[in-house]
C-alpha atoms as a PDB file:
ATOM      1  CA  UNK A   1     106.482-110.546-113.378  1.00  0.00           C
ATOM      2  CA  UNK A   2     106.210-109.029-110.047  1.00  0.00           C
ATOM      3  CA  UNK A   3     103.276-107.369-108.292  1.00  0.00           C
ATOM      4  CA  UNK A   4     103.107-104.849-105.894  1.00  0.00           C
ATOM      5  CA  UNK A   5     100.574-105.262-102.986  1.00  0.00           C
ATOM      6  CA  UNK A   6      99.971-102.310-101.130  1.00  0.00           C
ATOM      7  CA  UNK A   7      97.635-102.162 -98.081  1.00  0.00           C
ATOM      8  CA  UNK A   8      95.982 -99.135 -96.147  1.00  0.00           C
ATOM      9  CA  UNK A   9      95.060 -99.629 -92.932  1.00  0.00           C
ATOM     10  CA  UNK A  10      92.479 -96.657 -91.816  1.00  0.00           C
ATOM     11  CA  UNK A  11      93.271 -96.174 -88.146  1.00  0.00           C
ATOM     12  CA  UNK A  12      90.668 -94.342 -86.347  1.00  0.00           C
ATOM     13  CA  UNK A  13      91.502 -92.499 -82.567  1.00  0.00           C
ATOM     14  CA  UNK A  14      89.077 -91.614 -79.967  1.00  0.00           C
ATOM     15  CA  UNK A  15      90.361 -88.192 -78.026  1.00  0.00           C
ATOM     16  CA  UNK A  16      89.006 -88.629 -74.772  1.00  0.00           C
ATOM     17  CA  UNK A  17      89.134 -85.418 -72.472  1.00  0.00           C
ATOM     18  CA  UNK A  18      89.671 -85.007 -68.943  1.00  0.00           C
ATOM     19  CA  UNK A  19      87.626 -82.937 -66.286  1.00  0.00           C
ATOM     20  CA  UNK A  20      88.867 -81.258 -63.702  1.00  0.00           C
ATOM     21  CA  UNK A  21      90.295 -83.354 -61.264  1.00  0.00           C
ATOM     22  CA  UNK A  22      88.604 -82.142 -58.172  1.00  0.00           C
ATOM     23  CA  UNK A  23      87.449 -84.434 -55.177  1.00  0.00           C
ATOM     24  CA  UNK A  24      83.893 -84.854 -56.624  1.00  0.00           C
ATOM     25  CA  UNK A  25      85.078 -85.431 -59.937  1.00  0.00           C
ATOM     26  CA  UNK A  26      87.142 -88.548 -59.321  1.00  0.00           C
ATOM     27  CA  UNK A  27      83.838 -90.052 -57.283  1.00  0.00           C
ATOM     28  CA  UNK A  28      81.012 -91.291 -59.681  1.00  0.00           C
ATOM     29  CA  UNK A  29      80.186 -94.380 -57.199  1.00  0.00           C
ATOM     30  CA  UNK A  30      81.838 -97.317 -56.171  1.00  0.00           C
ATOM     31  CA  UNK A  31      80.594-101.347 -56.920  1.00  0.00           C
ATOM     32  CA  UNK A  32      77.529-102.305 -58.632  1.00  0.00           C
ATOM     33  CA  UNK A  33      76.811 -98.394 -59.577  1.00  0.00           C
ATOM     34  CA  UNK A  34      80.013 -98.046 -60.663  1.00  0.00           C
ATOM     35  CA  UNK A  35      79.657-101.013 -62.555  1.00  0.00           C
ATOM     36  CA  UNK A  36      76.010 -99.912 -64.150  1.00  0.00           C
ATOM     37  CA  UNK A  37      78.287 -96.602 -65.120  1.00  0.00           C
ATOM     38  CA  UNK A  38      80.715 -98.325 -66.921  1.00  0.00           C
ATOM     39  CA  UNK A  39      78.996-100.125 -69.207  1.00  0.00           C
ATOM     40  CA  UNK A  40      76.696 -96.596 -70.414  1.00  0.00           C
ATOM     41  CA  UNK A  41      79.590 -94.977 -71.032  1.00  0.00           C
ATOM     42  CA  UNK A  42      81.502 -96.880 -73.107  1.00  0.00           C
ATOM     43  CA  UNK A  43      78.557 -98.854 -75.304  1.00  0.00           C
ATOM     44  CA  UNK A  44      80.448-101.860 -76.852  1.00  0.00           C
ATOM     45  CA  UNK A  45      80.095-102.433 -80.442  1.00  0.00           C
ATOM     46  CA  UNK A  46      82.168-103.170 -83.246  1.00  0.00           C
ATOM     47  CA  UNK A  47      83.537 -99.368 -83.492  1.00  0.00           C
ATOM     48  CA  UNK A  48      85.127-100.051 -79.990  1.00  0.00           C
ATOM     49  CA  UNK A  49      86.893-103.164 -81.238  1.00  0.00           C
ATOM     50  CA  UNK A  50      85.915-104.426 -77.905  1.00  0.00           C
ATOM     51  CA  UNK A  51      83.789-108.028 -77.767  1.00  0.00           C
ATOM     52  CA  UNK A  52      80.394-108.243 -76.255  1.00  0.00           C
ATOM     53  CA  UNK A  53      80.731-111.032 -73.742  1.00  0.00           C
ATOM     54  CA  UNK A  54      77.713-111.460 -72.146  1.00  0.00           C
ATOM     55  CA  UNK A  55      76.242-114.913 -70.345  1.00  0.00           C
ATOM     56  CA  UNK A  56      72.549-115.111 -70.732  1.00  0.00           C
ATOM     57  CA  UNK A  57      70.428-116.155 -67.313  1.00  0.00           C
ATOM     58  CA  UNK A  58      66.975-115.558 -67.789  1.00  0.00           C
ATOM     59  CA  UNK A  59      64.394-114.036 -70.105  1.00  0.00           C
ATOM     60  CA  UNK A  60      61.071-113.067 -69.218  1.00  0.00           C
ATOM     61  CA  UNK A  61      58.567-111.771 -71.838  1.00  0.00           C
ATOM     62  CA  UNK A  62      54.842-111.312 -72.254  1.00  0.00           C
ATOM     63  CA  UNK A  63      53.142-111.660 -75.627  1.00  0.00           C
ATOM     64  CA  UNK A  64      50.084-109.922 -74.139  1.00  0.00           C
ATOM     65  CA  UNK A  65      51.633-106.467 -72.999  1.00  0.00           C
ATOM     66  CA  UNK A  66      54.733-106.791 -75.214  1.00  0.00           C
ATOM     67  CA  UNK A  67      56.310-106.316 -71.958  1.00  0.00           C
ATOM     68  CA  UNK A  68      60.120-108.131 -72.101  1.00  0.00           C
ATOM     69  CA  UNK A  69      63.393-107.916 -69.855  1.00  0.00           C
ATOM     70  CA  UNK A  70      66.318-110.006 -70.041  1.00  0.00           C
ATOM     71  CA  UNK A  71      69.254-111.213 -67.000  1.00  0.00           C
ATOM     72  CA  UNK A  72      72.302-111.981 -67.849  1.00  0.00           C
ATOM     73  CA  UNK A  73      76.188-111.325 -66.528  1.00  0.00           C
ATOM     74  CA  UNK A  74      78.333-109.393 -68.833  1.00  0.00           C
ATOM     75  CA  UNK A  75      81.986-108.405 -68.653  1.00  0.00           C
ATOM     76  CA  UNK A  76      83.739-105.009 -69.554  1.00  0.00           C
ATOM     77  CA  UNK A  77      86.805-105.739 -71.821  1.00  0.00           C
ATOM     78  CA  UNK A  78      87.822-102.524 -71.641  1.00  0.00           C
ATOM     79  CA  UNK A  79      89.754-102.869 -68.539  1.00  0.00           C
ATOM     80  CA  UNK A  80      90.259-102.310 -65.037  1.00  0.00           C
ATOM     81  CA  UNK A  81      91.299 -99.278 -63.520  1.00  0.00           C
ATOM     82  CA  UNK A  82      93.673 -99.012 -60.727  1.00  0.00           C
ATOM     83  CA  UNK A  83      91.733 -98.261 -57.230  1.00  0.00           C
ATOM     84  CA  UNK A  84      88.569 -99.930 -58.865  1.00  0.00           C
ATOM     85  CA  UNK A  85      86.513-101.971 -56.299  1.00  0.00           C
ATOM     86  CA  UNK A  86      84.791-105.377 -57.746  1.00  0.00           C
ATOM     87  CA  UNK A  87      80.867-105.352 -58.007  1.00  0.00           C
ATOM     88  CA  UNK A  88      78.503-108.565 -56.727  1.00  0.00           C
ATOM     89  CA  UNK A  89      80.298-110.971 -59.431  1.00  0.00           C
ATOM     90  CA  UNK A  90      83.631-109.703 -59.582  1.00  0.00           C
ATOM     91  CA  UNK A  91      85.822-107.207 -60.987  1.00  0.00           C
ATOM     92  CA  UNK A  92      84.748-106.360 -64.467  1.00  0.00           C
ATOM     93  CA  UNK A  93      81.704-108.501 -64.774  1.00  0.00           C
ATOM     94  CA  UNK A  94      78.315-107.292 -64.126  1.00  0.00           C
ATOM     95  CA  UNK A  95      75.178-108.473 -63.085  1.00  0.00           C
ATOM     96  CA  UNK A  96      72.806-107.125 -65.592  1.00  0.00           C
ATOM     97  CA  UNK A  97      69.470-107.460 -64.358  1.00  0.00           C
ATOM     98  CA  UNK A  98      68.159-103.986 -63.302  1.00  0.00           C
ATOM     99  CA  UNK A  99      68.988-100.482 -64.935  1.00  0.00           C
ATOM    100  CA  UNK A 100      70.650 -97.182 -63.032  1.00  0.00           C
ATOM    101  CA  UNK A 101      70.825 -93.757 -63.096  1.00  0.00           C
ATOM    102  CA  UNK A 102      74.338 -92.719 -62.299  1.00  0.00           C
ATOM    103  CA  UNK A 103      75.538 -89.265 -61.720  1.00  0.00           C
ATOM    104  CA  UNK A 104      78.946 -88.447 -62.177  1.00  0.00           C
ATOM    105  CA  UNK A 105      79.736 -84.668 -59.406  1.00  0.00           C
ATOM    106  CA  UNK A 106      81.113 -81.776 -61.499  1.00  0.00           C
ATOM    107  CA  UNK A 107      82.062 -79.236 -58.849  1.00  0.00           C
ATOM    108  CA  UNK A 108      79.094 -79.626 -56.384  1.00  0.00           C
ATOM    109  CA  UNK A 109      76.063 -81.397 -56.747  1.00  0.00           C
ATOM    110  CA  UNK A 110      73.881 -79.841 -59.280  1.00  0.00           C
ATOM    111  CA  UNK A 111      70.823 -79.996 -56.934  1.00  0.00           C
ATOM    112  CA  UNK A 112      72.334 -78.991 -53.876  1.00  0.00           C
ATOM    113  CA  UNK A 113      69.835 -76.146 -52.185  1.00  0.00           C
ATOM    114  CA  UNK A 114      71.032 -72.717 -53.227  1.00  0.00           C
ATOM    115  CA  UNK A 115      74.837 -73.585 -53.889  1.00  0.00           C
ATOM    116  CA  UNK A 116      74.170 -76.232 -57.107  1.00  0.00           C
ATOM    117  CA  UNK A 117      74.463 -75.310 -60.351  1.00  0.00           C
ATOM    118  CA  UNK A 118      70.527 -75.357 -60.829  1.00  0.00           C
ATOM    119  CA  UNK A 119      69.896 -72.997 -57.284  1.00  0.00           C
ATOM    120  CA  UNK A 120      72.821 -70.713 -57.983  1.00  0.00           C
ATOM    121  CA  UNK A 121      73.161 -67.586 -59.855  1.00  0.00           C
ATOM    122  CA  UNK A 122      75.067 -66.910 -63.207  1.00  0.00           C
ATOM    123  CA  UNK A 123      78.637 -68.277 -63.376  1.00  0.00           C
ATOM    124  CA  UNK A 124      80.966 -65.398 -62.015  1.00  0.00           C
ATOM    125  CA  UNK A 125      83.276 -64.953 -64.689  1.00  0.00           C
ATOM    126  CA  UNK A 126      85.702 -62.819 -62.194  1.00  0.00           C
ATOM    127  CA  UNK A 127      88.351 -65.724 -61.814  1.00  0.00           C
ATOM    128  CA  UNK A 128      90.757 -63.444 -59.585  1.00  0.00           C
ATOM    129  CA  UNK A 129      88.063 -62.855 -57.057  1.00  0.00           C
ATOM    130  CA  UNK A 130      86.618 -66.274 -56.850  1.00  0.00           C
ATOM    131  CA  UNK A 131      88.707 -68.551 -57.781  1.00  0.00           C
ATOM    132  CA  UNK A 132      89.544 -70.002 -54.559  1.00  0.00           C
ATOM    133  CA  UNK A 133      85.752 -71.206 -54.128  1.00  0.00           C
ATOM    134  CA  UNK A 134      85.999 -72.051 -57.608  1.00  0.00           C
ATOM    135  CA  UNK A 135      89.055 -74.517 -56.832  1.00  0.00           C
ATOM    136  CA  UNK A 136      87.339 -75.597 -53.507  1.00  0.00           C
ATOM    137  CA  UNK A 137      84.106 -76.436 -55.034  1.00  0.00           C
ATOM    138  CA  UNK A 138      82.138 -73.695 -53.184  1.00  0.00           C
ATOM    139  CA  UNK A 139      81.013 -72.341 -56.333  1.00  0.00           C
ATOM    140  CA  UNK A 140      79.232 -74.585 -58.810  1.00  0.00           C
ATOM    141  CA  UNK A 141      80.218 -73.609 -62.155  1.00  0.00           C
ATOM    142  CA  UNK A 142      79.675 -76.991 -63.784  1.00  0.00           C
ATOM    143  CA  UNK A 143      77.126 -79.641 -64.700  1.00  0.00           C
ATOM    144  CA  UNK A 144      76.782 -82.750 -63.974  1.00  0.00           C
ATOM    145  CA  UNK A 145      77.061 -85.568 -66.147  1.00  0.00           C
ATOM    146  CA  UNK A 146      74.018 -88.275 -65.793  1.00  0.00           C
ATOM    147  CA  UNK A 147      74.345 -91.634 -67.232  1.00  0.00           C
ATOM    148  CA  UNK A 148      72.096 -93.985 -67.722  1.00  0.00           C
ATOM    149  CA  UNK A 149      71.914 -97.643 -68.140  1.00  0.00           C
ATOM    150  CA  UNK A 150      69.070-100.234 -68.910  1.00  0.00           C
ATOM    151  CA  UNK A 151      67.601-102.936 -71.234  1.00  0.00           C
ATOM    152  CA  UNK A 152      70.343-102.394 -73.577  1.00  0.00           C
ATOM    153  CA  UNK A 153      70.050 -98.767 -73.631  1.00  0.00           C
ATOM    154  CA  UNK A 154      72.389 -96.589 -72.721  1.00  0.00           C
ATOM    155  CA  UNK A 155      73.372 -92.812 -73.200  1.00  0.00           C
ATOM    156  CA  UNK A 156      74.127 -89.333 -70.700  1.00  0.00           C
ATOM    157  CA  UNK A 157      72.517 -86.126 -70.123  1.00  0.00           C
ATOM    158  CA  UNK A 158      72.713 -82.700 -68.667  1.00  0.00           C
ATOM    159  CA  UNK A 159      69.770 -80.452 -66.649  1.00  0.00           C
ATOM    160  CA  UNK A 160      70.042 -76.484 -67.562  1.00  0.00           C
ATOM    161  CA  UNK A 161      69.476 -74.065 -65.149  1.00  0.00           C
ATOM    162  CA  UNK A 162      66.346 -74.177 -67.025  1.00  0.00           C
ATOM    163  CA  UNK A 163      65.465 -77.683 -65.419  1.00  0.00           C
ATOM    164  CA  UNK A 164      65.617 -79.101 -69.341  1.00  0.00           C
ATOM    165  CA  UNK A 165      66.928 -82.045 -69.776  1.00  0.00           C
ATOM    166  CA  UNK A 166      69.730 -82.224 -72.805  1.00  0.00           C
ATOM    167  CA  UNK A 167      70.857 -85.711 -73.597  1.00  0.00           C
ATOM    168  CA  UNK A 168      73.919 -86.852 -75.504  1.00  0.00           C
ATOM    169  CA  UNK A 169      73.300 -88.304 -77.794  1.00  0.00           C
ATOM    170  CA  UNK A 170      69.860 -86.583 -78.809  1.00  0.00           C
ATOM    171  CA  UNK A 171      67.472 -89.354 -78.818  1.00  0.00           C
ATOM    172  CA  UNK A 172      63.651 -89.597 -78.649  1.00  0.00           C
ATOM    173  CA  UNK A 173      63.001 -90.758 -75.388  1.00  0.00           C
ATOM    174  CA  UNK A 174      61.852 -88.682 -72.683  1.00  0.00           C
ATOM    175  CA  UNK A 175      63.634 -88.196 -69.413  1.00  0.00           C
ATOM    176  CA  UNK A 176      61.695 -86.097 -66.318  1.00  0.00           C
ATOM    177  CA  UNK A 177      62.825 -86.126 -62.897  1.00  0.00           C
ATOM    178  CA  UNK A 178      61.167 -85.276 -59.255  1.00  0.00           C
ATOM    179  CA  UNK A 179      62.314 -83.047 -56.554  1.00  0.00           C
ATOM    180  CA  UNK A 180      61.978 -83.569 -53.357  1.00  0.00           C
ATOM    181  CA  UNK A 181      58.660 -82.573 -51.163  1.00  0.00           C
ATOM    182  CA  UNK A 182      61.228 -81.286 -47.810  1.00  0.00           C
ATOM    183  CA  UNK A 183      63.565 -78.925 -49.567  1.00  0.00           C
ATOM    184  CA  UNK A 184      62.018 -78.702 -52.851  1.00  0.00           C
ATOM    185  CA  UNK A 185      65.411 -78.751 -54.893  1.00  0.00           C
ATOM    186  CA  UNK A 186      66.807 -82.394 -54.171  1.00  0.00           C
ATOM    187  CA  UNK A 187      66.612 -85.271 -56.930  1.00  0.00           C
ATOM    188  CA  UNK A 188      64.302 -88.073 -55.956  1.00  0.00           C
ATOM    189  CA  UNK A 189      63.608 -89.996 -58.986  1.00  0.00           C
ATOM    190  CA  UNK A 190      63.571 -89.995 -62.620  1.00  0.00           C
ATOM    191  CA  UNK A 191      60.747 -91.548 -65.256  1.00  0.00           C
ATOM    192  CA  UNK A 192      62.129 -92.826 -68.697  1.00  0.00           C
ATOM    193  CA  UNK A 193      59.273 -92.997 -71.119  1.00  0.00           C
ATOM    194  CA  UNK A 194      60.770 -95.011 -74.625  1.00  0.00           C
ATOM    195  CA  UNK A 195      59.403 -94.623 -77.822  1.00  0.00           C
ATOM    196  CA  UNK A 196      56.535 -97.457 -77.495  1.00  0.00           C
ATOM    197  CA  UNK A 197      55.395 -95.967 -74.730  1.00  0.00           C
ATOM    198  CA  UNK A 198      57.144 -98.532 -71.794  1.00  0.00           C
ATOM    199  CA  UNK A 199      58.010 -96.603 -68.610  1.00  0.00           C
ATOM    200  CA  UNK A 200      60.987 -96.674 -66.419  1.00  0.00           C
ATOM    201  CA  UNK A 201      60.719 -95.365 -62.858  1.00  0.00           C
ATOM    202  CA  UNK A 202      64.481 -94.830 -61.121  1.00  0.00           C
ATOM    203  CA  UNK A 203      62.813 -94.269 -57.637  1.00  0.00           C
ATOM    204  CA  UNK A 204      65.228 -96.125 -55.463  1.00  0.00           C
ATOM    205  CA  UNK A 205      67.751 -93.661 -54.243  1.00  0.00           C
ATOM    206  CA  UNK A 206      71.912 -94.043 -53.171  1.00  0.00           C
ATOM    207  CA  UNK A 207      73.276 -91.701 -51.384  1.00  0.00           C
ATOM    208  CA  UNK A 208      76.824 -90.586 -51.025  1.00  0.00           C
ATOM    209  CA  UNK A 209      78.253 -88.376 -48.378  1.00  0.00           C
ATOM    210  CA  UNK A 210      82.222 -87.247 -48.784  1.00  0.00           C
ATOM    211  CA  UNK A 211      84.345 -86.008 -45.734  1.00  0.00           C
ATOM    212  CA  UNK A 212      87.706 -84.421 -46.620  1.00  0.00           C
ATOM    213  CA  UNK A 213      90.623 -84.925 -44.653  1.00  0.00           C
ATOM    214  CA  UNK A 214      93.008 -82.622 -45.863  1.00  0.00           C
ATOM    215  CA  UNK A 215      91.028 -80.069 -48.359  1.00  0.00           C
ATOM    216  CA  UNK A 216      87.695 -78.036 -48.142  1.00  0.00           C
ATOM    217  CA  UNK A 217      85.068 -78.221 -50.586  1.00  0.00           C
ATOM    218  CA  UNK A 218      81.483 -76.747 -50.118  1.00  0.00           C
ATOM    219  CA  UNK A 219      79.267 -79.673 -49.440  1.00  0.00           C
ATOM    220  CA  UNK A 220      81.433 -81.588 -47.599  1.00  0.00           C
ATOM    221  CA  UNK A 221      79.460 -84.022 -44.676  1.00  0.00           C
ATOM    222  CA  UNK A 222      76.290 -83.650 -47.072  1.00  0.00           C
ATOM    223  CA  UNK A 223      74.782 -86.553 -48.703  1.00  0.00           C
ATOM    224  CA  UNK A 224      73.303 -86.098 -52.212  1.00  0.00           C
ATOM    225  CA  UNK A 225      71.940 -88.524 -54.484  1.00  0.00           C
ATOM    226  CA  UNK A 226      74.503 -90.513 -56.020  1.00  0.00           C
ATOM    227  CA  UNK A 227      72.485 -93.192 -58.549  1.00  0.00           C
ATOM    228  CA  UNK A 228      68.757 -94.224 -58.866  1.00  0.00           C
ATOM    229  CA  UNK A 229      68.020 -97.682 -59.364  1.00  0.00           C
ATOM    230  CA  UNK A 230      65.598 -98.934 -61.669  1.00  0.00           C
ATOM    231  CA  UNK A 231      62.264 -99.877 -59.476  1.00  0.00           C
ATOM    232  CA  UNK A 232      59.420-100.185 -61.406  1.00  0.00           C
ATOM    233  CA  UNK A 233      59.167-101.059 -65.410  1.00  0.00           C
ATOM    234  CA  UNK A 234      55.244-100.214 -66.515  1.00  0.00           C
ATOM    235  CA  UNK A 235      54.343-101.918 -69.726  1.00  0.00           C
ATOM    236  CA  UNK A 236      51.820 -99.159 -72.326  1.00  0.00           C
ATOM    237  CA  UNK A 237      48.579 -98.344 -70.982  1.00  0.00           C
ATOM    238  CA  UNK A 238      50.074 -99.808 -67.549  1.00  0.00           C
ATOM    239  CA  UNK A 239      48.699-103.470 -68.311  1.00  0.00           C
ATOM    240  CA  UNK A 240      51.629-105.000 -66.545  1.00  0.00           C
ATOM    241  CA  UNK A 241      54.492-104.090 -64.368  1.00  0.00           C
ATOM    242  CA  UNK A 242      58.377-105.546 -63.615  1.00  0.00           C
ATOM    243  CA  UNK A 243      58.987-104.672 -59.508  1.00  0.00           C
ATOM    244  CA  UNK A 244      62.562-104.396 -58.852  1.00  0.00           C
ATOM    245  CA  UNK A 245      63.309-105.174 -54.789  1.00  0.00           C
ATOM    246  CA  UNK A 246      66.644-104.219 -52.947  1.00  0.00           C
ATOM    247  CA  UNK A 247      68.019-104.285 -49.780  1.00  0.00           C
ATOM    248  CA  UNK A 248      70.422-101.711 -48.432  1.00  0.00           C
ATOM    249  CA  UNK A 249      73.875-101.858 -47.606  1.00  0.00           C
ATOM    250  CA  UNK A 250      76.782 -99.672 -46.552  1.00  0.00           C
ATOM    251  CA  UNK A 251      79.860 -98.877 -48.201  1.00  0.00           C
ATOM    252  CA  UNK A 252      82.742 -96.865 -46.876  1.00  0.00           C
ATOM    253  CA  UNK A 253      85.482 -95.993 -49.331  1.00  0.00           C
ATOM    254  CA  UNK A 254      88.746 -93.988 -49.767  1.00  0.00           C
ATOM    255  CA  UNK A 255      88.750 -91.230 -52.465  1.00  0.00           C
ATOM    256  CA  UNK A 256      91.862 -89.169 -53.798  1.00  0.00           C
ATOM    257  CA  UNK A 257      92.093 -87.007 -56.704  1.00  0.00           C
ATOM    258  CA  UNK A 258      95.025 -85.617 -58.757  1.00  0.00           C
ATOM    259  CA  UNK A 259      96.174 -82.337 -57.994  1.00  0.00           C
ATOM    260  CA  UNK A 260      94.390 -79.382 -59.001  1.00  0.00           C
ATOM    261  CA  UNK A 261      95.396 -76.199 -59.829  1.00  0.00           C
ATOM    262  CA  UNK A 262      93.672 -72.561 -59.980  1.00  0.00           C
ATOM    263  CA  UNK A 263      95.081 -68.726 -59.553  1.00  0.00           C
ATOM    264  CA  UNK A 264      95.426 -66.958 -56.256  1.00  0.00           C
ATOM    265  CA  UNK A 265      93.342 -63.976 -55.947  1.00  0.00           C
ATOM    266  CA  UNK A 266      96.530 -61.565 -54.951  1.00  0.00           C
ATOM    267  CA  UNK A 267      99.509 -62.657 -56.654  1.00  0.00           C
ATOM    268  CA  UNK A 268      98.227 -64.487 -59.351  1.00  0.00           C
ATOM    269  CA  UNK A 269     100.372 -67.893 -58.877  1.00  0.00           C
ATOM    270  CA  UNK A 270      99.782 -71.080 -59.649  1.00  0.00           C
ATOM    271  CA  UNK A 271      98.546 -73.106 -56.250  1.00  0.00           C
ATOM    272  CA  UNK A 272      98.777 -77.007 -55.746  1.00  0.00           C
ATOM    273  CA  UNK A 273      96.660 -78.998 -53.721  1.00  0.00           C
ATOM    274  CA  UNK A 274      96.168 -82.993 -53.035  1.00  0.00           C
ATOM    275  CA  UNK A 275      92.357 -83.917 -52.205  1.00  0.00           C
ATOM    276  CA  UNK A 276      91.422 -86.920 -49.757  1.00  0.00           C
ATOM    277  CA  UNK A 277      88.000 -87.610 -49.001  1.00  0.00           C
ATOM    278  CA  UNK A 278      86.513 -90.810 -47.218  1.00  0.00           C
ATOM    279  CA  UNK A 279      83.135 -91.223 -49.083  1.00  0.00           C
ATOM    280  CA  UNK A 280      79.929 -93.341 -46.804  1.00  0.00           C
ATOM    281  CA  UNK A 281      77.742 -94.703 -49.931  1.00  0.00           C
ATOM    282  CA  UNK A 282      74.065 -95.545 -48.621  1.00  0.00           C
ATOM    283  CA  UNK A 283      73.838 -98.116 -51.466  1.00  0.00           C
ATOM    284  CA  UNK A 284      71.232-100.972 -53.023  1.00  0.00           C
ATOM    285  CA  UNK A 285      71.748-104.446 -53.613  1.00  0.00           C
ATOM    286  CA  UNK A 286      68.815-106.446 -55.777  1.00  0.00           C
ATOM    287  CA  UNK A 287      67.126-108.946 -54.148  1.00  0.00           C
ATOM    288  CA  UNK A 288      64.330-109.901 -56.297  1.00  0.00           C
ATOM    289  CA  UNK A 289      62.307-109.368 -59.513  1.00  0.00           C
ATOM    290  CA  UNK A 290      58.714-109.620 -59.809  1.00  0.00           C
ATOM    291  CA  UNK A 291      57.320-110.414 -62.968  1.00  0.00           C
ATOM    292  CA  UNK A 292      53.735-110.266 -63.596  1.00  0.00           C
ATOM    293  CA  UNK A 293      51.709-113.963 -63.664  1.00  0.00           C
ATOM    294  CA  UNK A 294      53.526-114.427 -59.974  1.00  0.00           C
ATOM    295  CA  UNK A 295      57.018-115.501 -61.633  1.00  0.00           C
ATOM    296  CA  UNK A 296      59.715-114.226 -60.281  1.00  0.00           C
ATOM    297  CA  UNK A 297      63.794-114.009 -59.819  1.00  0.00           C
ATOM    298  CA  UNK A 298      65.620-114.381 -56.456  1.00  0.00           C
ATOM    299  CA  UNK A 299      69.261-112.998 -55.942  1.00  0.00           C
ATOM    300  CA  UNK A 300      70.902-114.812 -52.448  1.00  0.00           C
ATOM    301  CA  UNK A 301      74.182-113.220 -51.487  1.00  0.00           C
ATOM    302  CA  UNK A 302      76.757-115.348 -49.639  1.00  0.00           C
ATOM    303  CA  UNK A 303      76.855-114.711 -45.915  1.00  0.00           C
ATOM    304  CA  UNK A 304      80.617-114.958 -45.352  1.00  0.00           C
ATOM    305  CA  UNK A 305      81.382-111.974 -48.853  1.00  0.00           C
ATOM    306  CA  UNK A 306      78.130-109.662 -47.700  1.00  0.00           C
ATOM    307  CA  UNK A 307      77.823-108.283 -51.127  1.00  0.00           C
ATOM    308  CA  UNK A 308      79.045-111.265 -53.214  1.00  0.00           C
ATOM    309  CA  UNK A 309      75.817-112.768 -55.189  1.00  0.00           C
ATOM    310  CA  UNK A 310      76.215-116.542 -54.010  1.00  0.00           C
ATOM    311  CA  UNK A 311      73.092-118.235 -56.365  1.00  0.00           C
ATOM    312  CA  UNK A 312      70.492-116.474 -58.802  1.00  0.00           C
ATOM    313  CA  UNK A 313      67.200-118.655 -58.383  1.00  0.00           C
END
């Protein structure tokens, strides 16, 4: 007697699209940021088919406040892309023991005074008169894309011209930001409040400033605020805190895009340009945790590899 086996396999794709591929859209932060970005992007769980490697370091929690937060060193399986530069542990680990807010440039800076997608008026749908500072990035007719990265949590999220904050996923945490006190319009910080009431203050600031070389877009030579790293974490009723302490560093990288593509004004043909930018990163490196009851976490970086963590102790 013979029997017939038959076996489905379900496959299941993920369609990921592409953004324009302007200057500012192929520079969402270099090293540790980067690194923070990557793994709120792509969360890791079994629908991925990627594995969850992760090396625990230290836990601290507090039965009194219920306040908690784990360090470990986890690695991305989903691989390395070409042009991207290692973080403090090497290329595709990462040291998780703080949280970010990353920002990923969609056209200009969202909070750039009067030429950002919040400051500027209604998108110009008149593509033959504008679409040069369209192209350019003189014209903001995008938003950003936040991500955001801490304690296991992870998601994005946009800010309307409204100043409301949509994430994506929808989830029920609440996410507020500050401006800042000189020109009223630039992103200082952000405040995560989670559902038990824990807060999350992003207060520590990197900058990035881009300088084309061969193609003009509007904010070129201006810094803007690149990623927030996670500072302060207040446990309910503010009975005890987590400190987060950096120290700053500098980092100078390259930054080319793909060719992009938009319609001439006059003759309506197709026009092809290469952008090159050199981007200065005002950037953060952890150098301590302070936990409440005088514990605390030091991170030493080797001398010879400036931004190479050395020993965690």
């Amino acid at each position: 007697m013979r029997y017939l086996f038959v076996l489905s396999i379900l496959f299941t794709t993920y369609v990921y699209g592409q953004d324009a591929p302007n200057a500012a859209n192929a520079t969402s932060g270099v090293g540790n940021a980067a690194a923070e970005a990557k793994f709120g992007a792509v969360p890791v769980n079994f629908y991925t088919g990627m594995p969850n490697v992760s090396v625990p370091i230290y836990n601290y929690g507090s039965a009194g406040s219920g306040l908690s937060w784990p360090v470990s060193l986890e690695y991305f399986s989903g691989g390395i892309r070409v042009g991207e530069s290692p973080g403090s542990v090497g290329l595709g680990w990462n040291f998780n023991a703080t949280g970010a807010i990353t920002r990923t440039v969609r056209g200009m800076p969202d909070d750039l005074p009067t030429n950002g997608f919040l400051y500027s008026s209604a998108v110009i749908a008149d593509v033959n008169t504008y679409g040069n500072q369209y192209a350019t990035d003189s014209m903001d007719a995008q938003q950003d894309v936040f991500q955001f990265n801490f304690k296991g949590r992870s998601g994005q999220f946009l800010i309307g011209k409204n100043k409301q904050i949509v994430q994506i996923p929808n989830t029920k945490i609440n996410i507020s930001y500050q401006v800042s006190s000189v020109d009223n319009s630039s992103i200082v910080s952000f405040r995560v409040v989670t559902e038990d009431g824990t807060i999350y203050d992003f207060a520590t600031e990197e900058t990035t400033k881009l300088t084309g070389s061969n193609f003009t877009f509007g904010y070129s030579g201006k810094s803007y605020g690149s990623s927030w790293w996670l500072t302060d974490v207040i446990a309910p009723f503010g009975t005890d805190t987590i400190r987060f302490n950096y120290t700053s560093t500098t980092i100078n990288a390259g930054q080319s895009s793909a060719q992009v593509t938009y319609h001439d004004d006059a003759n309506h043909l197709p026009l092809w340009h290469t952008s090159d930018a050199s981007a200065t990163i005002q950037s953060w490196q952890l150098s301590s945790i302070a936990f409440p009851a005088q514990k605390s976490l030091q991170v030493v970086y080797s001398l010879q590899y400036g931004n190479e963590i050395s020993k965690i102790k």
